[in-house]
PDB file of N, CA and C in Angstrom:
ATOM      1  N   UNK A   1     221.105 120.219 111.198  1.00  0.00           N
ATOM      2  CA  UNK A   1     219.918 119.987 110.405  1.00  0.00           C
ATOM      3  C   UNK A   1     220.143 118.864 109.403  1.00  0.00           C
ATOM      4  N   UNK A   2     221.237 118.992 108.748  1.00  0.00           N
ATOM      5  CA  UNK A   2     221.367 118.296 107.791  1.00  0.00           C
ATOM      6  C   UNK A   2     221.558 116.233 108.331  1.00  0.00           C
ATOM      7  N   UNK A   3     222.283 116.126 109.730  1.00  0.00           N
ATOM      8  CA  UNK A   3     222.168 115.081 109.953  1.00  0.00           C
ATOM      9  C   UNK A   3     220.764 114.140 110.880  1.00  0.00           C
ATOM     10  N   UNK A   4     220.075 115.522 111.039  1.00  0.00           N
ATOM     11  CA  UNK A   4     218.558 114.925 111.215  1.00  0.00           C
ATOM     12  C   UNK A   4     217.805 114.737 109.651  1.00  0.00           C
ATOM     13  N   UNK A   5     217.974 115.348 108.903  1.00  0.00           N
ATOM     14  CA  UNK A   5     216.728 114.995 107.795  1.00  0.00           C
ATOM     15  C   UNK A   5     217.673 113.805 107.343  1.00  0.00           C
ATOM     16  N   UNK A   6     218.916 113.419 106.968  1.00  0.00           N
ATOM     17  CA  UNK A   6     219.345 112.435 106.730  1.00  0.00           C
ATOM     18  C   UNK A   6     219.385 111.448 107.678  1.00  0.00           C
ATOM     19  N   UNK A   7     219.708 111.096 108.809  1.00  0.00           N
ATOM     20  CA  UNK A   7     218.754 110.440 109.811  1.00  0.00           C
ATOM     21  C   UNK A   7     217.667 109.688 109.796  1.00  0.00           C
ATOM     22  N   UNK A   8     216.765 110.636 109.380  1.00  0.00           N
ATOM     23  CA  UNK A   8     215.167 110.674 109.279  1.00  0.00           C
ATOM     24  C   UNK A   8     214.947 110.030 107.981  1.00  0.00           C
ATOM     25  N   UNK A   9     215.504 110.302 106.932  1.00  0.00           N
ATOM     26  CA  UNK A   9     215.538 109.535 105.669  1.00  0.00           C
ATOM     27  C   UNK A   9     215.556 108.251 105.816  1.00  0.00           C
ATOM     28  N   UNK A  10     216.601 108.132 106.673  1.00  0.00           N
ATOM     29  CA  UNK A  10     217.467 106.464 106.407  1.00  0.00           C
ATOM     30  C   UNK A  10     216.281 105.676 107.471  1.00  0.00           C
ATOM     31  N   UNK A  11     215.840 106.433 108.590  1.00  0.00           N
ATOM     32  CA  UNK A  11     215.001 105.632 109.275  1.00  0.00           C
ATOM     33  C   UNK A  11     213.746 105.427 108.905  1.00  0.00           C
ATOM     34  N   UNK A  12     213.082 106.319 108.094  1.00  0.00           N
ATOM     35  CA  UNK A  12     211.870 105.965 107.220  1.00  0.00           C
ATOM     36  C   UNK A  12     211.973 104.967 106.288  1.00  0.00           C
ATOM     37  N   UNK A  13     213.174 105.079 105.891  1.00  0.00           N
ATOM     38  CA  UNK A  13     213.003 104.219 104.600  1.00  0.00           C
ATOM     39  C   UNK A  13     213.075 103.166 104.983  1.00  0.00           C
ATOM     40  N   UNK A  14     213.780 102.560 106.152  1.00  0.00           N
ATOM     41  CA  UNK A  14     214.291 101.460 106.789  1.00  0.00           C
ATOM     42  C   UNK A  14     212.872 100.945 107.563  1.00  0.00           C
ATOM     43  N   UNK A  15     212.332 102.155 107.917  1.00  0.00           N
ATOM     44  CA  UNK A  15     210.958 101.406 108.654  1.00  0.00           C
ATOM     45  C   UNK A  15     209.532 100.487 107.112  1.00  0.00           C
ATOM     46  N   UNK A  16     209.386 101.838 106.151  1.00  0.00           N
ATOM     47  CA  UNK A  16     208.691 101.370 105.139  1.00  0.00           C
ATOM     48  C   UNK A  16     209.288  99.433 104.929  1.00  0.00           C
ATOM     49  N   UNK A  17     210.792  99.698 104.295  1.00  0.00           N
ATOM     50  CA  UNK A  17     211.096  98.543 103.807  1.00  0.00           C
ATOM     51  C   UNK A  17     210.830  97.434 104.640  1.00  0.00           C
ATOM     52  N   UNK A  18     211.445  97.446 105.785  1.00  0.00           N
ATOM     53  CA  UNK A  18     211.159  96.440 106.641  1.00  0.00           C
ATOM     54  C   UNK A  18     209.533  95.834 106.817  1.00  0.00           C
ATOM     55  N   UNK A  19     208.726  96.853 107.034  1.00  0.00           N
ATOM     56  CA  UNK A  19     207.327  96.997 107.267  1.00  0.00           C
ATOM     57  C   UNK A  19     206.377  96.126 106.430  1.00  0.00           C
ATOM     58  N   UNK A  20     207.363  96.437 104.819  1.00  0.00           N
ATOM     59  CA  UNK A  20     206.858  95.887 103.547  1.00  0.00           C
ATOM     60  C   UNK A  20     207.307  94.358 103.806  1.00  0.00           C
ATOM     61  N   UNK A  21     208.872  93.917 103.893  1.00  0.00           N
ATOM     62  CA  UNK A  21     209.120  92.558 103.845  1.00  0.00           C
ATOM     63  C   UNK A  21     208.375  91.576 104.983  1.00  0.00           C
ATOM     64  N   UNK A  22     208.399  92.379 105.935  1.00  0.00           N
ATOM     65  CA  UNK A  22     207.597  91.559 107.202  1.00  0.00           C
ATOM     66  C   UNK A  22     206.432  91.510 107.252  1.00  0.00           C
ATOM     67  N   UNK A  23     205.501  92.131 106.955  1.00  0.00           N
ATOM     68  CA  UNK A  23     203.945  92.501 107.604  1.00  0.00           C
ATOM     69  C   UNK A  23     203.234  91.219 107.493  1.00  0.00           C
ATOM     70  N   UNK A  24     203.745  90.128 106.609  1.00  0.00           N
ATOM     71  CA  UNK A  24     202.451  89.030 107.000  1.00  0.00           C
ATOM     72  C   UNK A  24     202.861  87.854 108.092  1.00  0.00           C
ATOM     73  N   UNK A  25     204.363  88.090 109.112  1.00  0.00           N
ATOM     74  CA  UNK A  25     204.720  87.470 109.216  1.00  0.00           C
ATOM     75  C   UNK A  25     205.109  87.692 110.780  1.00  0.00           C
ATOM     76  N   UNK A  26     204.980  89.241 110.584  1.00  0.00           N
ATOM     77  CA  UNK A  26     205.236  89.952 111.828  1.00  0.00           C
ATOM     78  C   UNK A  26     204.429  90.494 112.984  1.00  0.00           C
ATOM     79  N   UNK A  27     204.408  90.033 114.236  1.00  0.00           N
ATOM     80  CA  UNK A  27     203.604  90.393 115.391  1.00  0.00           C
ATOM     81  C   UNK A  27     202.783  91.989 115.153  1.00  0.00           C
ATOM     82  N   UNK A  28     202.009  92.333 115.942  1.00  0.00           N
ATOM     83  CA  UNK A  28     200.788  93.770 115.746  1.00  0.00           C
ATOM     84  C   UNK A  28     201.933  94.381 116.199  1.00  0.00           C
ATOM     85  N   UNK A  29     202.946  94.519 117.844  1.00  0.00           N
ATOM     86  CA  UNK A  29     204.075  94.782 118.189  1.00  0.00           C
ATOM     87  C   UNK A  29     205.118  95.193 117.031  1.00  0.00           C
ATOM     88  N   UNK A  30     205.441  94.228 116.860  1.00  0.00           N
ATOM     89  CA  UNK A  30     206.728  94.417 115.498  1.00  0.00           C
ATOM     90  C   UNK A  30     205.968  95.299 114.416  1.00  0.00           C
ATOM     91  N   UNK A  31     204.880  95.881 114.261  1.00  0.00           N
ATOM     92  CA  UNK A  31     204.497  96.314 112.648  1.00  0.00           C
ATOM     93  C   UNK A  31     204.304  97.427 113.468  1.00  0.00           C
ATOM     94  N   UNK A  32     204.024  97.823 114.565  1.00  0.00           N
ATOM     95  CA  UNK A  32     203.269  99.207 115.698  1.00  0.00           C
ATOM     96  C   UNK A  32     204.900  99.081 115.394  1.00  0.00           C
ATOM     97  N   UNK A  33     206.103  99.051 115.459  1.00  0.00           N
ATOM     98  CA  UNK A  33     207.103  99.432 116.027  1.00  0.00           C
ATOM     99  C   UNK A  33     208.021  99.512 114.299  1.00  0.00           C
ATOM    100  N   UNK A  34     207.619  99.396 113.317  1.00  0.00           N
ATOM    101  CA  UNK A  34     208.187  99.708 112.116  1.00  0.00           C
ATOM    102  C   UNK A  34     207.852 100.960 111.784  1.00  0.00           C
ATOM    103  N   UNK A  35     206.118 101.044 111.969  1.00  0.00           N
ATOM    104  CA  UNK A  35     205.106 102.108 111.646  1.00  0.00           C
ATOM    105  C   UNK A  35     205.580 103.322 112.549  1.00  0.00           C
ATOM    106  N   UNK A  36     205.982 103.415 113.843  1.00  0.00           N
ATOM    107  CA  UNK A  36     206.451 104.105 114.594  1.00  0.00           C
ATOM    108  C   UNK A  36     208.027 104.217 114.107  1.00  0.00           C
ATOM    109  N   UNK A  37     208.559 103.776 113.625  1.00  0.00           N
ATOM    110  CA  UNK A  37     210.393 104.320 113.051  1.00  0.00           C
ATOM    111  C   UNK A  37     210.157 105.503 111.858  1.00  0.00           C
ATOM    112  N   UNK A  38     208.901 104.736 111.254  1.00  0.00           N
ATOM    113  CA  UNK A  38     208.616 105.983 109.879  1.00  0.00           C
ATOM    114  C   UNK A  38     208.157 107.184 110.173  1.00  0.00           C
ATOM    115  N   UNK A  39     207.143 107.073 111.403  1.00  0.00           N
ATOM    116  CA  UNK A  39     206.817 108.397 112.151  1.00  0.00           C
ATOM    117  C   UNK A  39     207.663 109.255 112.554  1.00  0.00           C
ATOM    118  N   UNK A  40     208.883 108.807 113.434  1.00  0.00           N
ATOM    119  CA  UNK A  40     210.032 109.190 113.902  1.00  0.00           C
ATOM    120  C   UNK A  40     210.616 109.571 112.756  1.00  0.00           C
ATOM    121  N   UNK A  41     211.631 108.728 111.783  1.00  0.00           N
ATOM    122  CA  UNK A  41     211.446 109.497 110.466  1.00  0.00           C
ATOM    123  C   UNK A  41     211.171 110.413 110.046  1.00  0.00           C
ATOM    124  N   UNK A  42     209.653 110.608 109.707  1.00  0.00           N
ATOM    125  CA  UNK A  42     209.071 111.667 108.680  1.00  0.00           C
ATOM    126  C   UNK A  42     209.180 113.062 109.715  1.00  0.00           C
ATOM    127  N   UNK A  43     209.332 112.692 111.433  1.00  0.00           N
ATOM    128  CA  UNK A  43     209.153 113.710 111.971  1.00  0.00           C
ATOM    129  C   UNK A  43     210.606 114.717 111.965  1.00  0.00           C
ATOM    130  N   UNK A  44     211.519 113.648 112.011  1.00  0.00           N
ATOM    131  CA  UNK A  44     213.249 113.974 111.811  1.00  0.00           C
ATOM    132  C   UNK A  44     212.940 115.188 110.652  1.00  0.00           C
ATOM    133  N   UNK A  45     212.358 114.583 109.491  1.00  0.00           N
ATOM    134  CA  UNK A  45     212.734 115.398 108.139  1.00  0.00           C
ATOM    135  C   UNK A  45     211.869 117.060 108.096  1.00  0.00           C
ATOM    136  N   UNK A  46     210.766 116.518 108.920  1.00  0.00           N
ATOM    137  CA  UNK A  46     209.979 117.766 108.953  1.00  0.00           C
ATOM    138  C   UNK A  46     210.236 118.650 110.192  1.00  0.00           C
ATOM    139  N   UNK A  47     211.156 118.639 111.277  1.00  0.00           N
ATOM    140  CA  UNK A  47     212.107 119.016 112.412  1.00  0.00           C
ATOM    141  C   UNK A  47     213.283 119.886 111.052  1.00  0.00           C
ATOM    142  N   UNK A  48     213.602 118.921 110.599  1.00  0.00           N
ATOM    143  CA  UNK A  48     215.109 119.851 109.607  1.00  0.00           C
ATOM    144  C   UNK A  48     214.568 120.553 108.933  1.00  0.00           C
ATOM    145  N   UNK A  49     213.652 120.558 108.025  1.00  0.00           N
ATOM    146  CA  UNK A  49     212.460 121.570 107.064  1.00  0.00           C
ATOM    147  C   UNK A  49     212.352 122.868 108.047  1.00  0.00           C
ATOM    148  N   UNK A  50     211.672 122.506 109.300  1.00  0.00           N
ATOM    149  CA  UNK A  50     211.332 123.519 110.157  1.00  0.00           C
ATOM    150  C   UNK A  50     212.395 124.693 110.376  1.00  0.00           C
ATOM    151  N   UNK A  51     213.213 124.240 110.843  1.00  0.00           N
ATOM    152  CA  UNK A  51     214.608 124.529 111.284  1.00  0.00           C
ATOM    153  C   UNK A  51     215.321 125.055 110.053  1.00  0.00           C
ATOM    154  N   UNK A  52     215.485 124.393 109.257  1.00  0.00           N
ATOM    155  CA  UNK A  52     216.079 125.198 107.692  1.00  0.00           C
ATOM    156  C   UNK A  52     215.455 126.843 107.646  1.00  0.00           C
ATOM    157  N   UNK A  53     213.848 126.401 107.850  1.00  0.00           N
ATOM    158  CA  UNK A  53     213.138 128.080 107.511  1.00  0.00           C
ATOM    159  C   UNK A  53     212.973 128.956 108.617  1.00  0.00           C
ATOM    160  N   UNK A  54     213.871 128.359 109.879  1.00  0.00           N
ATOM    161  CA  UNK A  54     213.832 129.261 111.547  1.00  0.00           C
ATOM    162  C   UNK A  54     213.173 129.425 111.986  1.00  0.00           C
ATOM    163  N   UNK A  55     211.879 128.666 111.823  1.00  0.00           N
ATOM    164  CA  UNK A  55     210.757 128.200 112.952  1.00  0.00           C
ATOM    165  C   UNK A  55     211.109 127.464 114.272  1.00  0.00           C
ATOM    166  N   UNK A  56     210.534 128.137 115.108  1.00  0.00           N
ATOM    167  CA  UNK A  56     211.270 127.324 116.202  1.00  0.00           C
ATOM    168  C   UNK A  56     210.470 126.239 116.699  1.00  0.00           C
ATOM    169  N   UNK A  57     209.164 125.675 115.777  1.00  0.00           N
ATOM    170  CA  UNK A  57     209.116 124.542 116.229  1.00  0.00           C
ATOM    171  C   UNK A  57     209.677 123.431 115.868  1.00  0.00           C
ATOM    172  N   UNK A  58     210.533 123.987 114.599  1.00  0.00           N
ATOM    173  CA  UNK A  58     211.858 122.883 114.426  1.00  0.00           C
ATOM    174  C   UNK A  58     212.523 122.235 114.828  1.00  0.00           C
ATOM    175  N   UNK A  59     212.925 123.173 115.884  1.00  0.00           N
ATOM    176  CA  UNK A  59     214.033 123.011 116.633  1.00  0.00           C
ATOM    177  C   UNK A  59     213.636 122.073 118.104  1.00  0.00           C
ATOM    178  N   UNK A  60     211.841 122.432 118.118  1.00  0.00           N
ATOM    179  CA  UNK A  60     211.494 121.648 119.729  1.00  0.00           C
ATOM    180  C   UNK A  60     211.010 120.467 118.882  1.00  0.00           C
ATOM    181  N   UNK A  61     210.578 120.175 117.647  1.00  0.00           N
ATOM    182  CA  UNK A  61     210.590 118.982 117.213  1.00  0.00           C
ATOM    183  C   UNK A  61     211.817 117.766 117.052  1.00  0.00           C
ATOM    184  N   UNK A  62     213.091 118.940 116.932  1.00  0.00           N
ATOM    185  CA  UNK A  62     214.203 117.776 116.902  1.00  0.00           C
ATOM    186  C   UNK A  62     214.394 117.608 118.088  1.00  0.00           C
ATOM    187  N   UNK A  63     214.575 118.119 119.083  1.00  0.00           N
ATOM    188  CA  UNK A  63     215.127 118.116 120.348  1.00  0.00           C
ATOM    189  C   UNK A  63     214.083 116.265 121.167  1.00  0.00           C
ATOM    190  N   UNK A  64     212.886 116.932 120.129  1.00  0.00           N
ATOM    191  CA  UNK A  64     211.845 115.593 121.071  1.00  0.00           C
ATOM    192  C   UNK A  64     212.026 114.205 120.083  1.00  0.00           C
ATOM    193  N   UNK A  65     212.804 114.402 118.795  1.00  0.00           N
ATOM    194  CA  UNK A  65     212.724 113.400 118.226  1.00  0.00           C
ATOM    195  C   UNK A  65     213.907 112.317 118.709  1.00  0.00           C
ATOM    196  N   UNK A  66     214.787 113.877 118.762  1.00  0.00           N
ATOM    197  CA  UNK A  66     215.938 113.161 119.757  1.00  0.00           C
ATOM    198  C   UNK A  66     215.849 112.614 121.116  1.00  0.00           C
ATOM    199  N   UNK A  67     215.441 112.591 121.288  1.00  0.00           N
ATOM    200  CA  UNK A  67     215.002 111.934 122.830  1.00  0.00           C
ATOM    201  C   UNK A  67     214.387 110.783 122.610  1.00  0.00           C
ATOM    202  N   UNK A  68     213.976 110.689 121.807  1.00  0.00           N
ATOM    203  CA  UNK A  68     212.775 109.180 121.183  1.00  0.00           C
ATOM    204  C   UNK A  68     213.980 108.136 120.393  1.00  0.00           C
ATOM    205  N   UNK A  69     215.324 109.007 120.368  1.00  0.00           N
ATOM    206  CA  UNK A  69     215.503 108.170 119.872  1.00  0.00           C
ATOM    207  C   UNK A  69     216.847 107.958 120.823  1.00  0.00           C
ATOM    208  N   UNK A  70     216.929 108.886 121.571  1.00  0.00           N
ATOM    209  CA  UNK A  70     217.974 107.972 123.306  1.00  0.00           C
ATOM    210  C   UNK A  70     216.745 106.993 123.566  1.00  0.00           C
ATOM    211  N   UNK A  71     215.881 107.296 123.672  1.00  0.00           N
ATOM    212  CA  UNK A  71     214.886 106.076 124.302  1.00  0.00           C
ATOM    213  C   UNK A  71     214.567 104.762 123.877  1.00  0.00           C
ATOM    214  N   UNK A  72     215.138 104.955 122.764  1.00  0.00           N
ATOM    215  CA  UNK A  72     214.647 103.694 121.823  1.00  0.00           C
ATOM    216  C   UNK A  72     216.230 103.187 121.934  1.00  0.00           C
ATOM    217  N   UNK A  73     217.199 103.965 122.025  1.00  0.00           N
ATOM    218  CA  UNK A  73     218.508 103.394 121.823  1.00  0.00           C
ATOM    219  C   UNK A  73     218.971 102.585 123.642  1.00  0.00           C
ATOM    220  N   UNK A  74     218.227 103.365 124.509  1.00  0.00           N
ATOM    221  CA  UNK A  74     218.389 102.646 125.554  1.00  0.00           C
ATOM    222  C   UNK A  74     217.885 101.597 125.828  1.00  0.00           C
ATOM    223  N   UNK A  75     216.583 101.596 125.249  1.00  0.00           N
ATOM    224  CA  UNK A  75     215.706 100.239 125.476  1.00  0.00           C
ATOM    225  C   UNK A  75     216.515  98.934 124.703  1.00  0.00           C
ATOM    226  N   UNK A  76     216.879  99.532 123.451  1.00  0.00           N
ATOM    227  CA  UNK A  76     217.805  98.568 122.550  1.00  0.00           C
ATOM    228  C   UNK A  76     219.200  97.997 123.736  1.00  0.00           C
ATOM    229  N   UNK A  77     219.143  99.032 124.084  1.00  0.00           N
ATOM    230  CA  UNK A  77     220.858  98.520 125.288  1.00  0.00           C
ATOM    231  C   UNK A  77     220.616  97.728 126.366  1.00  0.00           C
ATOM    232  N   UNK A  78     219.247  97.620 127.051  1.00  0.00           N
ATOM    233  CA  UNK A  78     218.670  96.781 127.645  1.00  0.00           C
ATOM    234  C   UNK A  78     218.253  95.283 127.816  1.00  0.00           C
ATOM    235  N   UNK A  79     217.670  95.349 126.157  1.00  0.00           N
ATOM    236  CA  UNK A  79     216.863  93.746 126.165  1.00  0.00           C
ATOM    237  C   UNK A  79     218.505  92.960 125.276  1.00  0.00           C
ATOM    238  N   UNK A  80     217.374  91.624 125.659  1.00  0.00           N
ATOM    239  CA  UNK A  80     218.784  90.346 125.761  1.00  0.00           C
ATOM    240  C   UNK A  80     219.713  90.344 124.018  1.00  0.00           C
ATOM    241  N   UNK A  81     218.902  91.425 122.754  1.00  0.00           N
ATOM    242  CA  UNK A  81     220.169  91.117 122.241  1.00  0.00           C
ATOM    243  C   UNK A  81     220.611  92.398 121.645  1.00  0.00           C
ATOM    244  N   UNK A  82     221.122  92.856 122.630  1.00  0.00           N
ATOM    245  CA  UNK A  82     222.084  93.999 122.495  1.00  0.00           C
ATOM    246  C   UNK A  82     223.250  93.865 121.501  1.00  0.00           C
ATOM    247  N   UNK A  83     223.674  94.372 120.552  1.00  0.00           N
ATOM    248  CA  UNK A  83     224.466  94.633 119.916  1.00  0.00           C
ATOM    249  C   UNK A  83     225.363  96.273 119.381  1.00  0.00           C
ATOM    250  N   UNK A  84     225.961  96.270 118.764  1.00  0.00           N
ATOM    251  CA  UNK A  84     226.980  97.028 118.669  1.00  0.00           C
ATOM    252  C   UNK A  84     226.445  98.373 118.066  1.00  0.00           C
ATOM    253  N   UNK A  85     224.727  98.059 116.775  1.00  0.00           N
ATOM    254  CA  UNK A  85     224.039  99.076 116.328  1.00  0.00           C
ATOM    255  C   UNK A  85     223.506 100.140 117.511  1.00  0.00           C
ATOM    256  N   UNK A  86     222.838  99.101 118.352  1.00  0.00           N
ATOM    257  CA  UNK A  86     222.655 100.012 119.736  1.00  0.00           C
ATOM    258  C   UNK A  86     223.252 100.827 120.475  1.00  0.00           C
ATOM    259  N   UNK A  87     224.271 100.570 120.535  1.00  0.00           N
ATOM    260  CA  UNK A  87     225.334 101.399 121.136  1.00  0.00           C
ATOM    261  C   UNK A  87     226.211 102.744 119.703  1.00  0.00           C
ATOM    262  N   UNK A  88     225.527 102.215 118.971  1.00  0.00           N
ATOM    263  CA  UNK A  88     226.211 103.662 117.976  1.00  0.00           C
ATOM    264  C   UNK A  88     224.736 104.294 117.994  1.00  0.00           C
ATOM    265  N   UNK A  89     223.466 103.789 117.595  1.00  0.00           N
ATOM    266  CA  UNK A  89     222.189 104.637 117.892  1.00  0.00           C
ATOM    267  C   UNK A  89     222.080 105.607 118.856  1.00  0.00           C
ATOM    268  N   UNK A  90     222.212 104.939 120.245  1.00  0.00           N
ATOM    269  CA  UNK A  90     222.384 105.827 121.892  1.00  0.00           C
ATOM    270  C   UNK A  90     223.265 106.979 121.716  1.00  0.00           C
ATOM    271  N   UNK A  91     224.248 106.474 120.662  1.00  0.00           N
ATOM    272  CA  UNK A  91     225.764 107.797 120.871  1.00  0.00           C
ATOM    273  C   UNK A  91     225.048 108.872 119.662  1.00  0.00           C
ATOM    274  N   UNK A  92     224.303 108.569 118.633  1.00  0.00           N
ATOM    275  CA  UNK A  92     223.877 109.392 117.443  1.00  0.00           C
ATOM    276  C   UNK A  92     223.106 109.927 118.360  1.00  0.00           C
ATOM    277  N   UNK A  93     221.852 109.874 118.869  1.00  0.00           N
ATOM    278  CA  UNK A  93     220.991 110.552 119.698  1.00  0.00           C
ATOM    279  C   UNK A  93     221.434 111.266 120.720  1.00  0.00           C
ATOM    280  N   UNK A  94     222.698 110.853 121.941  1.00  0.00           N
ATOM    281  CA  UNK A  94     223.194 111.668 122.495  1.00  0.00           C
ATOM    282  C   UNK A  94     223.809 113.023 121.689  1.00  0.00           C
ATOM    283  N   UNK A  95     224.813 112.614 120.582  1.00  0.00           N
ATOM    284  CA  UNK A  95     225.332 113.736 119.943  1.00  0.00           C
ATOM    285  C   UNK A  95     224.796 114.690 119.443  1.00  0.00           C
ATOM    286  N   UNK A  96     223.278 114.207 119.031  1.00  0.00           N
ATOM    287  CA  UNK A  96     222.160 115.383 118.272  1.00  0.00           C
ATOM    288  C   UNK A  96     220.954 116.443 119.488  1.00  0.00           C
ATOM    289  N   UNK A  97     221.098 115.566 120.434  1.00  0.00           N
ATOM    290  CA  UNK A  97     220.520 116.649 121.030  1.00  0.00           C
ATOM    291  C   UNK A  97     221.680 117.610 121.913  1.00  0.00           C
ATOM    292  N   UNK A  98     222.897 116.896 121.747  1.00  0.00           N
ATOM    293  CA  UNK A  98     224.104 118.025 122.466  1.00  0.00           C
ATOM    294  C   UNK A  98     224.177 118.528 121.733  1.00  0.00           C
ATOM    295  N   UNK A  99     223.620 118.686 119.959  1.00  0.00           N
ATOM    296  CA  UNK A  99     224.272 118.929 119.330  1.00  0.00           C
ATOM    297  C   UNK A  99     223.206 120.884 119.107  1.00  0.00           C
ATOM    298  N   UNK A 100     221.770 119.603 119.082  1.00  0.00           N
ATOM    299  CA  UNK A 100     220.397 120.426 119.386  1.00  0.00           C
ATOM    300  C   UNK A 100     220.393 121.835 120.752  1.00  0.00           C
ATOM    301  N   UNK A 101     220.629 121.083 121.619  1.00  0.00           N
ATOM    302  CA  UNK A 101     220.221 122.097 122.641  1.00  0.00           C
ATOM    303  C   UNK A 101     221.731 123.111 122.768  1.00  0.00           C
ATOM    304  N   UNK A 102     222.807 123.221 122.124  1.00  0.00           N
ATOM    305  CA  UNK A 102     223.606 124.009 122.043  1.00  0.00           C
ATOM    306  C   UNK A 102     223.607 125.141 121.961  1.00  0.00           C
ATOM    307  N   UNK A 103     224.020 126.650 122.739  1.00  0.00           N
ATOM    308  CA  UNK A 103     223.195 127.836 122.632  1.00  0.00           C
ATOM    309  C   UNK A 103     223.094 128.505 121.371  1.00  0.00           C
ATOM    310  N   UNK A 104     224.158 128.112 120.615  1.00  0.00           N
ATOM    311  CA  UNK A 104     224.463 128.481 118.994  1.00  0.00           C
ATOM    312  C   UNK A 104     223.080 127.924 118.700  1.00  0.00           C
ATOM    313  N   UNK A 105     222.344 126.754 118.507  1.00  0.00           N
ATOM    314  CA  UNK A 105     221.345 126.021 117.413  1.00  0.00           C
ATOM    315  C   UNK A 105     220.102 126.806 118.055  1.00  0.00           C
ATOM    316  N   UNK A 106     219.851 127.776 119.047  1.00  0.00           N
ATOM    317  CA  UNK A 106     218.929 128.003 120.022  1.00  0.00           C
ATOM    318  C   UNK A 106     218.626 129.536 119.414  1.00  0.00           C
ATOM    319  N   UNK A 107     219.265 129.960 118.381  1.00  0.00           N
ATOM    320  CA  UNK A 107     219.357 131.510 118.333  1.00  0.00           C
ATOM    321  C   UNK A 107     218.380 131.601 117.600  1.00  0.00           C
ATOM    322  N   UNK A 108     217.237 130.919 117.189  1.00  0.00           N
ATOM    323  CA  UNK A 108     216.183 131.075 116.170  1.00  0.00           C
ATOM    324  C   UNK A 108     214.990 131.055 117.274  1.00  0.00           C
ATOM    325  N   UNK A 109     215.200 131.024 118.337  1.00  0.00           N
ATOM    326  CA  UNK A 109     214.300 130.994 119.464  1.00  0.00           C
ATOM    327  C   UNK A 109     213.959 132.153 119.691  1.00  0.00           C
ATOM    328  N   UNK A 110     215.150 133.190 119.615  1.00  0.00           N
ATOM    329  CA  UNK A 110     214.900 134.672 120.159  1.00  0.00           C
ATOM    330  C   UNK A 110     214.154 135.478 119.655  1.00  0.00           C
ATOM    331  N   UNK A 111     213.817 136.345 119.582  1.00  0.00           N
ATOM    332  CA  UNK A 111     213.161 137.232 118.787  1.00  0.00           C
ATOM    333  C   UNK A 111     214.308 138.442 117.893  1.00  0.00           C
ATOM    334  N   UNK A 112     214.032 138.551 117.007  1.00  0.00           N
ATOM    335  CA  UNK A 112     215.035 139.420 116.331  1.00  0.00           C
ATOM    336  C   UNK A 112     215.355 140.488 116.612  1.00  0.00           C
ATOM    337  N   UNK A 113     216.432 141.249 116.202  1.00  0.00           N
ATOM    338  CA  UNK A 113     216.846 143.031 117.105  1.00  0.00           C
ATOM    339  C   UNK A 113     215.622 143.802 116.815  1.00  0.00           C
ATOM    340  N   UNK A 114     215.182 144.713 117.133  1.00  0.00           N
ATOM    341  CA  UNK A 114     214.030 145.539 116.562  1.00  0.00           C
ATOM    342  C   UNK A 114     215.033 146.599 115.201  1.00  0.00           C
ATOM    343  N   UNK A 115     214.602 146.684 114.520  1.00  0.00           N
ATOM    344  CA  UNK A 115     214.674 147.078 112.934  1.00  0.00           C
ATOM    345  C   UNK A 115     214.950 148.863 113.178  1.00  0.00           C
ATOM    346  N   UNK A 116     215.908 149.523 113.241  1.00  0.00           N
ATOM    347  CA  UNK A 116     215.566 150.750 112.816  1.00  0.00           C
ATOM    348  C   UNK A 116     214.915 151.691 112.340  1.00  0.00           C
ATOM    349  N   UNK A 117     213.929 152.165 112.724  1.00  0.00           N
ATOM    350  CA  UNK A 117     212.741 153.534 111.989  1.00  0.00           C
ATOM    351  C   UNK A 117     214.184 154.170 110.845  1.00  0.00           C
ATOM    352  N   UNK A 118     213.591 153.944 109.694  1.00  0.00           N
ATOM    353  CA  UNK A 118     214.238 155.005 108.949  1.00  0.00           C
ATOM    354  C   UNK A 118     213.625 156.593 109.502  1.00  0.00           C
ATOM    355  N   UNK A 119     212.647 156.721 109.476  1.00  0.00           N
ATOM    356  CA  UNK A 119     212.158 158.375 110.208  1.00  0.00           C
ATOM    357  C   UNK A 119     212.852 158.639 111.312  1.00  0.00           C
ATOM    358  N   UNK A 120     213.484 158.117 112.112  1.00  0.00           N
ATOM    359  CA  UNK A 120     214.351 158.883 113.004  1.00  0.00           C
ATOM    360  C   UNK A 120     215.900 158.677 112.497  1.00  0.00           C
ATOM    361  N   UNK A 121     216.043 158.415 111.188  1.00  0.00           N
ATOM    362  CA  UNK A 121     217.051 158.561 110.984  1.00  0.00           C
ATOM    363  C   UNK A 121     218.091 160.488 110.162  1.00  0.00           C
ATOM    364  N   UNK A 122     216.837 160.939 110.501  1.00  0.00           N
ATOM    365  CA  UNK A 122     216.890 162.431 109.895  1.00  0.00           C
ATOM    366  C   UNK A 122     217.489 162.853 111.459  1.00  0.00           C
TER     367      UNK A 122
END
């Protein structure tokens, strides 16, 4: 949890800032694709929120944020200027949803033991 809402921090903030220095300068593309990091972002932080309070749509929110962001890290590994960020992005996203779909992070999925009747405890 804790390395998705921090994650999610660093990529919001990184999308805002950028968003802010570029926008009069930057393609509809490039500003759709800042505006979309903050989404991803805000969704990271509200995935760890979820998940902190054992909702399990926490947990299917990180799992999909993670994936958005193998996808974005593959596409990065693809076009002509691939660099070294890309290849640590792809490995952060691989590690979080191995980290996500692990049967340990999955136990908020279940439903809880059923509770003991104190009345049949006579």
């Amino acid at each position: 949890m804790g390395v998705l809402a921090i994650g999610g921090f660093f990529v919001a903030v990184g999308g805002v800032t950028t968003l802010i220095a570029n926008y009069r300068v930057a393609s509809t593309a490039e500003i759709a694709g800042y505006a979309l990091a903050v989404v991803i972002g805000v969704a990271a932080i509200a995935a760890a929120g979820g998940m902190n309070a054992g909702h399990a749509w926490g947990w299917l929110i990180g799992t999909i944020v993670s994936g958005l962001v193998i996808a974005s890290g593959v596409a990065a590994l693809i076009s002509p200027s691939t660099g070294f960020g890309a290849v640590v992005w792809t490995l952060a996203g691989i590690l979080l949803i191995a980290a996500l779909l692990a049967p340990a992070s999955r136990a908020m999925l279940r439903p809880p033991p059923p509770r003991p009747d104190p009345a049949d405890a006579d």
